[in-house]
Protein backbone atom coordinates (compact mmCIF):
# COMPACT_ATOMS: atom_id res chain seq x y z
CA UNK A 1 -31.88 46.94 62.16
CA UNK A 2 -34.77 49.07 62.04
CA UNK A 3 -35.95 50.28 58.96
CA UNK A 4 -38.29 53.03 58.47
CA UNK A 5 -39.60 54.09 54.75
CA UNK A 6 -38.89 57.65 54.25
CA UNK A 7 -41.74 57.66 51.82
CA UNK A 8 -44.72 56.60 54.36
CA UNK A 9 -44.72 59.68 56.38
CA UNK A 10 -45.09 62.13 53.89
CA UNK A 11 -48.64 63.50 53.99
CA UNK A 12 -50.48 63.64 50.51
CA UNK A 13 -52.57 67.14 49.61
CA UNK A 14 -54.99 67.09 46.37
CA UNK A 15 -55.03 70.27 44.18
CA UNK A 16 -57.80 71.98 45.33
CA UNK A 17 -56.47 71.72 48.99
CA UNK A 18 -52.83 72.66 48.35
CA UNK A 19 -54.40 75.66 46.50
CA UNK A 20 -56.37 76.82 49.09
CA UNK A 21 -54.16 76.26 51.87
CA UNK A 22 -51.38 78.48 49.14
CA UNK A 23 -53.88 80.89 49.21
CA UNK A 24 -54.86 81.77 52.54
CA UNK A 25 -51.61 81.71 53.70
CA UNK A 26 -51.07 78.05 55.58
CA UNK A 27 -48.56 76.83 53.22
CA UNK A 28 -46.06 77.37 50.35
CA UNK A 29 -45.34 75.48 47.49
CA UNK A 30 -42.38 74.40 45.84
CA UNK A 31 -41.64 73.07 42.53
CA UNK A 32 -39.36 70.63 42.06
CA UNK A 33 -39.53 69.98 38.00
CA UNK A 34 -36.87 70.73 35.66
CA UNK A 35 -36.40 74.29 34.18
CA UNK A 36 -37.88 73.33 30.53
CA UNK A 37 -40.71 72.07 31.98
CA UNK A 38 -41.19 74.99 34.54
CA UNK A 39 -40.94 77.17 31.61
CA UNK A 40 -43.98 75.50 30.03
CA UNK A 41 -46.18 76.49 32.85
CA UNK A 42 -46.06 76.98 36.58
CA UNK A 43 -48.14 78.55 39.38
CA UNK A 44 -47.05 82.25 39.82
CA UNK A 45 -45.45 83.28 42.94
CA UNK A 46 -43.86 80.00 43.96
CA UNK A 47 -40.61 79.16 45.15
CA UNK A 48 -38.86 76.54 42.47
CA UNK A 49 -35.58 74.62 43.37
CA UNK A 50 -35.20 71.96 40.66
CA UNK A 51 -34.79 68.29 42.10
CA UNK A 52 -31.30 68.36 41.44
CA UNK A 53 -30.32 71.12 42.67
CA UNK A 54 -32.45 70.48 45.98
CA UNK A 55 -29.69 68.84 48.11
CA UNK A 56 -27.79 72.04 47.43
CA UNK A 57 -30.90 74.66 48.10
CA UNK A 58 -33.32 73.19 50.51
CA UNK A 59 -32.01 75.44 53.33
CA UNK A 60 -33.38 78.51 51.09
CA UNK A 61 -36.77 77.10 52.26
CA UNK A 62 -38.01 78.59 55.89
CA UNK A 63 -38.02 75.89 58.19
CA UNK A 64 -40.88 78.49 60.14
CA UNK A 65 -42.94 77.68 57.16
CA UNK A 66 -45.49 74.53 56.08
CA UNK A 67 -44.58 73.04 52.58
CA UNK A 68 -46.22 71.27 49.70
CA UNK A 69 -43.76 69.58 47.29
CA UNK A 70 -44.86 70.01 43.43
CA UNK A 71 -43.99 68.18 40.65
CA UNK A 72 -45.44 66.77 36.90
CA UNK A 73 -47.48 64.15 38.71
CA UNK A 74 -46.41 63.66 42.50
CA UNK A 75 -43.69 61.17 42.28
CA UNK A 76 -40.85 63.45 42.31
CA UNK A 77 -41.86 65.85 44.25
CA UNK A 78 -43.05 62.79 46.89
CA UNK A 79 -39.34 61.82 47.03
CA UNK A 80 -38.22 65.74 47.62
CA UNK A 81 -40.96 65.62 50.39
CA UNK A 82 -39.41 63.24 51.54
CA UNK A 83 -36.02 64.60 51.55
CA UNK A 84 -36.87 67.93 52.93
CA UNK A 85 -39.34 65.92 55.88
CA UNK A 86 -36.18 64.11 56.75
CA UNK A 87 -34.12 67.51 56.80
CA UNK A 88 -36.89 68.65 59.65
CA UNK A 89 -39.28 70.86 57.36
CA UNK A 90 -43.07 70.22 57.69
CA UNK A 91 -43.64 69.26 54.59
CA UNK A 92 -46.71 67.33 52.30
CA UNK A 93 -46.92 66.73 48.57
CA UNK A 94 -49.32 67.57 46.03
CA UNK A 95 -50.62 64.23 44.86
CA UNK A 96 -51.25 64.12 41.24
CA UNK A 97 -48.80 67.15 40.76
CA UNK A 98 -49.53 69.84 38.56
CA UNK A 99 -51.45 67.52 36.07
CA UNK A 100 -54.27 67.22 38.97
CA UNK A 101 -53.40 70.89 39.21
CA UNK A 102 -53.93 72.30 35.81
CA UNK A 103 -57.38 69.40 35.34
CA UNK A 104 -58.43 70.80 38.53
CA UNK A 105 -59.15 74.46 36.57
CA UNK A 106 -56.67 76.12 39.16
CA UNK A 107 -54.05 78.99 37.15
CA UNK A 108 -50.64 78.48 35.78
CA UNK A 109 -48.79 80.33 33.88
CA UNK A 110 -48.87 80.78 29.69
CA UNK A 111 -48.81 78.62 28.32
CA UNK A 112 -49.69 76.77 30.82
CA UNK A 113 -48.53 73.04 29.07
CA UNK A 114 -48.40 70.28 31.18
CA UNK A 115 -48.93 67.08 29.81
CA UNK A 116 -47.00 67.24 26.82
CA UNK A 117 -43.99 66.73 27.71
């Protein structure tokens, strides 16, 4: 049997990439993290399907479109990227999540707490 890790082909984005690829258009992001922790502080204008919800809701993402999984600090949203890559999306993770995101100076929403929780 030939195994292939699921994991290995997801591509890895920092912050300041996923950000600028967000903003000029080249990708969209999606958060994966739990609505308490969304409700702390997330980037504006993004789509959010919580983790558990995404084998339910991934076809609300356009398969037309690139994606960058989001999460706390990449590991979730590295095994949704890995979900939704398998599903056929073209799809990369934000390494470091939005800890890298928020240390990286780039804006989230008030009031805007990440690492407490």
């Amino acid at each position: 049997m030939n195994y292939r890790d699921p994991f290995a082909d997801v591509a890895q984005v920092n912050a300041s990439t996923a950000y600028e690829m967000w903003k000029n258009g080249t990708a969209h992001l999606v958060d994966v993290r739990e609505p308490y922790e969304w409700d702390l502080g997330h980037i504006e204008g993004i789509e959010w399907i919580p983790l558990g919800q995404l084998q339910y809701r991934w076809r609300e993402l356009d398969p037309e479109k690139k994606w960058i999984c989001v999460c706390k600090s990449g590991q979730r949203s590295n095994y949704a990227a890995a979900l939704l890559g398998q599903a056929g999306l073209d799809i990369s993770n934000l390494a470091g999540g939005m800890l890298d995101w928020k240390e990286s100076g780039l804006p989230i929403t008030p009031p805007g707490i990440i690492e407490d929780y």
